[in-house]
Protein backbone atom coordinates (compact mmCIF):
# COMPACT_ATOMS: atom_id res chain seq x y z
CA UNK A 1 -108.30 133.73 94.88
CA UNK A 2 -106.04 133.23 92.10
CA UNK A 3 -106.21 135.06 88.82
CA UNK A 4 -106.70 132.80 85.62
CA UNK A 5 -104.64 133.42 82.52
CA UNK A 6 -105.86 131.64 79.64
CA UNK A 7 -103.06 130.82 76.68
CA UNK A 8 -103.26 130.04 73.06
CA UNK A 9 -100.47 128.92 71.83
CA UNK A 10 -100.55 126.48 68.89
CA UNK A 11 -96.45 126.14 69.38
CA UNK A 12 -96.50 123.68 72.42
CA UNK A 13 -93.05 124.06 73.76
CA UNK A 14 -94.11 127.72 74.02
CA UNK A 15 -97.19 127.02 75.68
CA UNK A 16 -95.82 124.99 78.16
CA UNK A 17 -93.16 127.09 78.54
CA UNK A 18 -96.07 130.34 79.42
CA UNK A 19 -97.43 127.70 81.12
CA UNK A 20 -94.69 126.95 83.81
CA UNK A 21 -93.63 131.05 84.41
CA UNK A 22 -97.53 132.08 85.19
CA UNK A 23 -97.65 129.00 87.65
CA UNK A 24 -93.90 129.95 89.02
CA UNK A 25 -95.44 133.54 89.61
CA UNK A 26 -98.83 132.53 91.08
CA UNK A 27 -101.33 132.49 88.32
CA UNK A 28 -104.13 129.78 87.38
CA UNK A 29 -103.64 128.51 83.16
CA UNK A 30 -105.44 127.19 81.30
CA UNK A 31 -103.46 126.12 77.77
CA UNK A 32 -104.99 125.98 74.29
CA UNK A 33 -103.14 124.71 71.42
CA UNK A 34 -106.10 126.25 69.28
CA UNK A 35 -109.12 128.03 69.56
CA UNK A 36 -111.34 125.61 69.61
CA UNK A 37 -113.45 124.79 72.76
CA UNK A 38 -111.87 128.74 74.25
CA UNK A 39 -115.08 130.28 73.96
CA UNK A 40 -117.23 127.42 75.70
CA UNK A 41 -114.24 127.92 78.54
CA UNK A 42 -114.76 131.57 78.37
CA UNK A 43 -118.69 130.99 79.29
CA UNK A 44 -117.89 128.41 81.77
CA UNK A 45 -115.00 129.38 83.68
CA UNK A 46 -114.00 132.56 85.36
CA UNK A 47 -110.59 133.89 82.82
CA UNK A 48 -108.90 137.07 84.03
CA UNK A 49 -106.56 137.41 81.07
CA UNK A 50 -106.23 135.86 77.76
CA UNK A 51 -102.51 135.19 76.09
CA UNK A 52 -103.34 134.76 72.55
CA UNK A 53 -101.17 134.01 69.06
CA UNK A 54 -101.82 135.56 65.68
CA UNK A 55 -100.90 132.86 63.76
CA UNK A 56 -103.50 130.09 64.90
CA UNK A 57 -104.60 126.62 63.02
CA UNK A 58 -107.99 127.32 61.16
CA UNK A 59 -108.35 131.33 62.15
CA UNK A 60 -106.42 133.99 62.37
CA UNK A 61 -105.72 135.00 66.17
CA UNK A 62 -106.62 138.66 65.94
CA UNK A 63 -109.89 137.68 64.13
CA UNK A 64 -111.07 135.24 66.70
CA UNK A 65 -111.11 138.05 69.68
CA UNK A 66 -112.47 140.84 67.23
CA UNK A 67 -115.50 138.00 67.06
CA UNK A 68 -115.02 137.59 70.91
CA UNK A 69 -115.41 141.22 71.67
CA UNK A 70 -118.24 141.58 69.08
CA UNK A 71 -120.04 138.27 71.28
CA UNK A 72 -119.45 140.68 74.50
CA UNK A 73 -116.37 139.15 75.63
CA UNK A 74 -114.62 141.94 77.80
CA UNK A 75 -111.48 140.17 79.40
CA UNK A 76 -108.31 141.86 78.79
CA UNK A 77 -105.92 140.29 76.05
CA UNK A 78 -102.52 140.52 75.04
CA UNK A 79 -101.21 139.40 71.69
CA UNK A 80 -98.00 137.33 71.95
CA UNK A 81 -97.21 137.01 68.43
CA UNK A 82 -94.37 137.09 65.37
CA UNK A 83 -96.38 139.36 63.60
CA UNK A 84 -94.40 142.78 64.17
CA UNK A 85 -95.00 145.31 61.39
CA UNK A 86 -96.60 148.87 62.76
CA UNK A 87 -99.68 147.48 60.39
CA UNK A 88 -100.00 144.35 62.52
CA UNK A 89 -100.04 146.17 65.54
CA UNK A 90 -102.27 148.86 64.93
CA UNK A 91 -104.34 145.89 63.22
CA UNK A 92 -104.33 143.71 66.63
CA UNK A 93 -105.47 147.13 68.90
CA UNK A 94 -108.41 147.72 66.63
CA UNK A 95 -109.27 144.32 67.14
CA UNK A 96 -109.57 144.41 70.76
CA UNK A 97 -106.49 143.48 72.53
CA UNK A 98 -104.93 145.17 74.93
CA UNK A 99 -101.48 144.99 74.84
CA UNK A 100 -99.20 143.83 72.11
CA UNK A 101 -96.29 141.29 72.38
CA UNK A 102 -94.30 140.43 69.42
CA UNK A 103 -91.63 137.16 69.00
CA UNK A 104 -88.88 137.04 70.37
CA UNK A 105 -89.86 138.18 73.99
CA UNK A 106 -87.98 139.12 77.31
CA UNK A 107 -90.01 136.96 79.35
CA UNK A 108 -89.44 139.31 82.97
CA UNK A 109 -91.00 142.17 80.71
CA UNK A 110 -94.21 139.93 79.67
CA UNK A 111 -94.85 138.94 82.90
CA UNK A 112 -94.60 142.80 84.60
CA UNK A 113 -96.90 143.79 81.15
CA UNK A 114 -99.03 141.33 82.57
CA UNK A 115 -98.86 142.00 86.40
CA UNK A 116 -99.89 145.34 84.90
CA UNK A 117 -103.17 144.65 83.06
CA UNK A 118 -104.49 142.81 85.76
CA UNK A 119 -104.19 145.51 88.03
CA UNK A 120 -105.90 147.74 86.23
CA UNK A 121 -108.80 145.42 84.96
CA UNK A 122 -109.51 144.31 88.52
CA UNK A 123 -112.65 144.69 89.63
CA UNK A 124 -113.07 147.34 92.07
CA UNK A 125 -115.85 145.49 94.15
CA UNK A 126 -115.63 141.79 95.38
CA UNK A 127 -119.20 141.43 94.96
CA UNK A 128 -119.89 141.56 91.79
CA UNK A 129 -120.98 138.90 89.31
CA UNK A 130 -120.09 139.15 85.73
CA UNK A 131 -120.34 137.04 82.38
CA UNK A 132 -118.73 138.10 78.95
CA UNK A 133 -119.80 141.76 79.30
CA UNK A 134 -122.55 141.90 81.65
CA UNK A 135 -121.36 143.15 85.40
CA UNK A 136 -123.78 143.01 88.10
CA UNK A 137 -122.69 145.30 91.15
CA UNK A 138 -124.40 142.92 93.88
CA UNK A 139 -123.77 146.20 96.45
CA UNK A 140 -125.23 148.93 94.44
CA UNK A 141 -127.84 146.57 92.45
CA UNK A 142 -126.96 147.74 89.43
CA UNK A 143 -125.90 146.23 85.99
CA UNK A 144 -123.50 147.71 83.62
CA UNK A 145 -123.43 146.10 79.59
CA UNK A 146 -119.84 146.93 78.05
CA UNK A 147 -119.42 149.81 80.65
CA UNK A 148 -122.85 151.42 80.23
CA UNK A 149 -125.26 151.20 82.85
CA UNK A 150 -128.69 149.76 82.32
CA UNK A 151 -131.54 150.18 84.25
CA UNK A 152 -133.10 147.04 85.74
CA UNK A 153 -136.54 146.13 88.10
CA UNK A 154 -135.77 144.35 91.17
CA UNK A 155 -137.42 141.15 89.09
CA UNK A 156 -135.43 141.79 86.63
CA UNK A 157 -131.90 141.90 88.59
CA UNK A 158 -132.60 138.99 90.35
CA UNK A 159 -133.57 136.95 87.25
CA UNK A 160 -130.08 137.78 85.38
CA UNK A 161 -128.38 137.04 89.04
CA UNK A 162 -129.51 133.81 89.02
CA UNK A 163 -129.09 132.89 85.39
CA UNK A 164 -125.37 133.73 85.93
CA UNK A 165 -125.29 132.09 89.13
CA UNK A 166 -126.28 128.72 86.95
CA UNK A 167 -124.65 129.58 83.70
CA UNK A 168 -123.62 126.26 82.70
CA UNK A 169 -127.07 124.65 83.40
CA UNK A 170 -130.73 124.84 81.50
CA UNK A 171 -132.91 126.28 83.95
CA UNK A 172 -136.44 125.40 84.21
CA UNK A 173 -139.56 127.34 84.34
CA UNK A 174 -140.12 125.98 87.72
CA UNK A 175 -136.74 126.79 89.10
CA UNK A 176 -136.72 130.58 87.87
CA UNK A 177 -140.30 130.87 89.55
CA UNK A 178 -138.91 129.26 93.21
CA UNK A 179 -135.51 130.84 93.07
CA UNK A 180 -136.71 134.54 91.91
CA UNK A 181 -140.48 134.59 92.27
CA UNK A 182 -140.25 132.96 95.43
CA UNK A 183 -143.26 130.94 94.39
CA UNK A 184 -145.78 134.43 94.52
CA UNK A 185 -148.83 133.09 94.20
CA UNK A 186 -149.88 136.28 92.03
CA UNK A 187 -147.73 134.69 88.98
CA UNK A 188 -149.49 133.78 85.77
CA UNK A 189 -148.46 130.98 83.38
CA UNK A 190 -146.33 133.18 80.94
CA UNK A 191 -144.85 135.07 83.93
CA UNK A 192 -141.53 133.40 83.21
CA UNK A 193 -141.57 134.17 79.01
CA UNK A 194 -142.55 138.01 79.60
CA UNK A 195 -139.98 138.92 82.18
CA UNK A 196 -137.07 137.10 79.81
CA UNK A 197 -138.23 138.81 76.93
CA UNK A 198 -138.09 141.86 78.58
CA UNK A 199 -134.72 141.18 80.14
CA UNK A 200 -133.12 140.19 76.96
CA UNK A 201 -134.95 143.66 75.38
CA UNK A 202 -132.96 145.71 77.89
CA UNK A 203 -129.76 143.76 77.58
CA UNK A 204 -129.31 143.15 73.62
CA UNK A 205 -132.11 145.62 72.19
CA UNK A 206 -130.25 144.90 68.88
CA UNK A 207 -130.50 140.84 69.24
CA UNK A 208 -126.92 141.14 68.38
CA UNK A 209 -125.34 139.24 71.27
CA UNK A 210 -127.83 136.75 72.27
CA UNK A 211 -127.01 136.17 75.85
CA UNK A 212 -130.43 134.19 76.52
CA UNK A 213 -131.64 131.14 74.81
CA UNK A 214 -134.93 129.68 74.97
CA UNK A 215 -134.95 125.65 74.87
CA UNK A 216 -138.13 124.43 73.92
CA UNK A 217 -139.81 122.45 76.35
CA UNK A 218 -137.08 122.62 78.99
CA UNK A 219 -136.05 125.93 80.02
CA UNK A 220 -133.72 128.67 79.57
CA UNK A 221 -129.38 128.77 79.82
CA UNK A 222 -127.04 131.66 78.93
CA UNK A 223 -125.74 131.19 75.61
């Protein structure tokens, strides 16, 4: 399968021009000549690596993945940028990325810096499932959050695996109960609240991420 780069580039000559070498050496794109509408893609599509510019229309580049990382957004990200003091790029490691770029670039060395990342970022299994910084290890049953393992019931494993199975869609009380119950016929009518609210206890016990959302009178989606 191939890897997906995502770009923002507000300069579109330069994004098409990031555009055409990642295609040239094998690699999915996705362009962005802001940041709007990234961080619905991010939920929605499977991104690899994002390419991102300091100097964006309405926010400030380094300030939109410090808010991504803080949301539990773990791909890897390099900063292509004109900003190129030793302040700017200690500024753009703190806030998350992880490799810095600045204007003008060789092009050859961006693409080996990025040939790089992705080989160490890779997941090590095939079967895993994964969204912003939740990893489920469909193997070894287990779930890591940003790297640190948390323990899960069977119930409870199989409830997040099928939320991020589906994590575009609202899913219904009646879907969660024939996809993960199975239908038991030893559930109860607030089966379905009391295993989320435990789930989302385990996963965000500070409520700080909000990966679950309740919809009233329809179901629940990932956020």
């Amino acid at each position: 399968m191939k890897q997906t780069i995502l770009i923002i580039e507000d300069e579109e000559d330069l994004l098409e021009l990031l555009e055409y070498h990642l295609q040239k050496e094998g690699y999915e794109t996705l362009g962005f000549l802001s940041s709007r509408n990234v961080e619905k893609c991010l939920q929605e599509e499977p991104i690899d690596l994002l390419i991102v510019d300091r100097n964006l229309p309405g926010v400030e580049g380094s300030e939109f993945v410090e808010n991504l990382r803080k949301k539990g957004f773990s791909q890897a990200v390099i900063f292509v940028t004109a900003k190129n003091s030793d302040t700017h790029i200690e500024e753009g490691f703190l806030r998350g990325c992880d490799d810095y770029v600045t204007k003008p670039y060789n092009m050859k060395e961006l693409l080996l810096r990025i040939k790089a990342i992705l080989a160490r970022t890779a997941p090590t299994s095939k079967n895993t499932l994964s969204y912003r910084d939740l990893i489920l290890d469909l193997e070894a049953h287990r779930l890591s959050v940003n790297d640190k393992d948390v323990e899960l019931t069977k119930l409870e494993f199989d409830l997040l695996k099928t939320m991020i199975e589906n994590k575009t869609a609202v899913l219904s009380r009646e879907f969660l109960l024939e996809h993960v119950w199975k239908n038991d016929e030893f559930f109860q009518d607030k089966t379905v609240n009391v295993a989320i609210n435990r789930l989302k206890q385990k996963i965000d016990p500070t409520k700080e991420k909000e990966y679950i959302k309740s919809i009233w009178g329809v179901g629940y989606s990932l956020c």
